[in-house]
Protein backbone atom coordinates (compact mmCIF):
# COMPACT_ATOMS: atom_id res chain seq x y z
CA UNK A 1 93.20 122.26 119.29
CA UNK A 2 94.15 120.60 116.16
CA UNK A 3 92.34 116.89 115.56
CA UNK A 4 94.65 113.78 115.23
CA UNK A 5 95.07 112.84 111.32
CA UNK A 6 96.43 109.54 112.79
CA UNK A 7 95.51 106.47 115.56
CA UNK A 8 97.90 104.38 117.09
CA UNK A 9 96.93 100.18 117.63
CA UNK A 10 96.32 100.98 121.15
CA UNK A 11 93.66 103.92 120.25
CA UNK A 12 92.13 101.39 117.97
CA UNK A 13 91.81 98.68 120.21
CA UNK A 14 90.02 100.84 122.78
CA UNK A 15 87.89 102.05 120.20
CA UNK A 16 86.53 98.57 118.90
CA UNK A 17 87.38 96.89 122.28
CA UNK A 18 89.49 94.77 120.95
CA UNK A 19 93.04 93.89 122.00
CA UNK A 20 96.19 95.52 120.45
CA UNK A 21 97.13 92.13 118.85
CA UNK A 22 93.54 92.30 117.21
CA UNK A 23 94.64 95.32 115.51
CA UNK A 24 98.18 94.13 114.59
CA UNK A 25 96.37 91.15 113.05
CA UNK A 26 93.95 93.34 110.99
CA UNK A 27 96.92 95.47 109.25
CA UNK A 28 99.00 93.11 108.81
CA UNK A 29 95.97 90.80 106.88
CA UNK A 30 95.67 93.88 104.94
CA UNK A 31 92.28 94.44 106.22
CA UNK A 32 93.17 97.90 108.03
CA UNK A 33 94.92 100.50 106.22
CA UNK A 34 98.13 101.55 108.17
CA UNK A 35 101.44 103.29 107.74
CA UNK A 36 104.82 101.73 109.51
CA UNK A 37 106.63 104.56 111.16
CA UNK A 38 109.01 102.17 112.17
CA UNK A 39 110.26 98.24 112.61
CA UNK A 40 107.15 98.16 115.31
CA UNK A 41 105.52 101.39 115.05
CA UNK A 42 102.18 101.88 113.25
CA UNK A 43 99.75 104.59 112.35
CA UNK A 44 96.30 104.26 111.10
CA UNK A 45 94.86 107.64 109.05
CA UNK A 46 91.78 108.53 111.16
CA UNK A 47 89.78 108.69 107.43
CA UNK A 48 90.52 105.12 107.06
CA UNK A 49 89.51 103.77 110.43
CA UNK A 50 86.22 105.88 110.09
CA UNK A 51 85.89 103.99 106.94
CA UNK A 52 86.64 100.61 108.38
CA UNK A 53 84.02 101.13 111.15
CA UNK A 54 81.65 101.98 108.62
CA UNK A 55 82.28 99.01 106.53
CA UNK A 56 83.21 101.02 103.28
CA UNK A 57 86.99 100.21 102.75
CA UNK A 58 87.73 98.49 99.34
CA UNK A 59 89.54 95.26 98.79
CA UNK A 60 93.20 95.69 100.19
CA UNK A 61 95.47 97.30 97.87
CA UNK A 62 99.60 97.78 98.57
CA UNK A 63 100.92 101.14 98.19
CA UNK A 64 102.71 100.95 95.17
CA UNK A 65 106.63 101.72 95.15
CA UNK A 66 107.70 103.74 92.30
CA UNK A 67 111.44 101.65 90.41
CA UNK A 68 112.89 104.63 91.50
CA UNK A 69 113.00 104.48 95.29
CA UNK A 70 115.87 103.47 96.92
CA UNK A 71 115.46 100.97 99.72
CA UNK A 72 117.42 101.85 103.16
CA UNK A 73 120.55 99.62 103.43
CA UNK A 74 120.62 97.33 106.24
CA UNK A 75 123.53 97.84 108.33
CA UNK A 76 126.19 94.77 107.73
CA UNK A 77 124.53 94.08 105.23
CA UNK A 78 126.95 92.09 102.39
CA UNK A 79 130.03 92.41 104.99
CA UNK A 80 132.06 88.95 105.55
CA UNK A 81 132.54 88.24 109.39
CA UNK A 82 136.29 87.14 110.28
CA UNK A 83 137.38 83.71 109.66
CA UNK A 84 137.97 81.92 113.32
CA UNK A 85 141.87 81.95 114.10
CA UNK A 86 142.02 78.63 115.52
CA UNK A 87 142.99 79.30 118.35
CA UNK A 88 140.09 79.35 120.44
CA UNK A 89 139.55 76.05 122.10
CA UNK A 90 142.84 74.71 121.43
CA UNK A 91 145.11 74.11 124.44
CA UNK A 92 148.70 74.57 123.77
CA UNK A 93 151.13 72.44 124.59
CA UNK A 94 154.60 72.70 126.56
C-alpha cells in the first residue's frame, strides 16, 4: 500500500491533539504549509507537517504566481442585475 503524500485538518488535529479550527488557524497564519483543493478544502504535504512537528519549517513564504496565470472567473461576475419594474409593491387602482 502506497503512503499518503497528503493530510487533511482533521488528520492533523488528531495528530497534535488539537482541534480542526487549531489547524485552520495555523494555515491560514501562514504557519503550516497547505494547499486549497477547494473554497474549504485543504491539504497539508506529509513532508511539511513532519517538518512542522520537528520545528524546522522556515519563515512563511507565499507560493509565487507566475503574470501569466489566468485566474478562474467568478460566475456573474461584471453582469448588471435587472432594473426593478415598478411594479412590485404598487397597488393599482380602478
Amino acid at each position: 500500500m502506497q503512503d499518503k503524500q497528503f493530510l487533511s485538518p482533521n488528520e492533523i488535529a488528531s495528530e497534535l491533539s488539537v482541534s480542526t479550527s487549531t489547524v485552520l488557524r495555523l494555515i491560514h497564519e501562514q504557519r503550516l504549509p497547505a494547499i486549497r483543493v477547494s473554497e474549504r478544502i485543504y491539504r497539508i504535504p506529509v513532508a511539511a507537517f513532519e517538518k512542522y512537528k520537528a520545528g524546522e519549517l522556515e519563515s512563511p513564504s507565499r507560493a509565487r504566481v507566475s503574470p501569466e496565470t489566468k485566474r478562474r472567473p467568478r460566475i456573474g461576475a461584471g453582469e448588471s442585475l435587472p432594473e426593478a419594474a415598478g411594479r412590485i409593491g404598487r397597488v393599482r387602482s380602478a
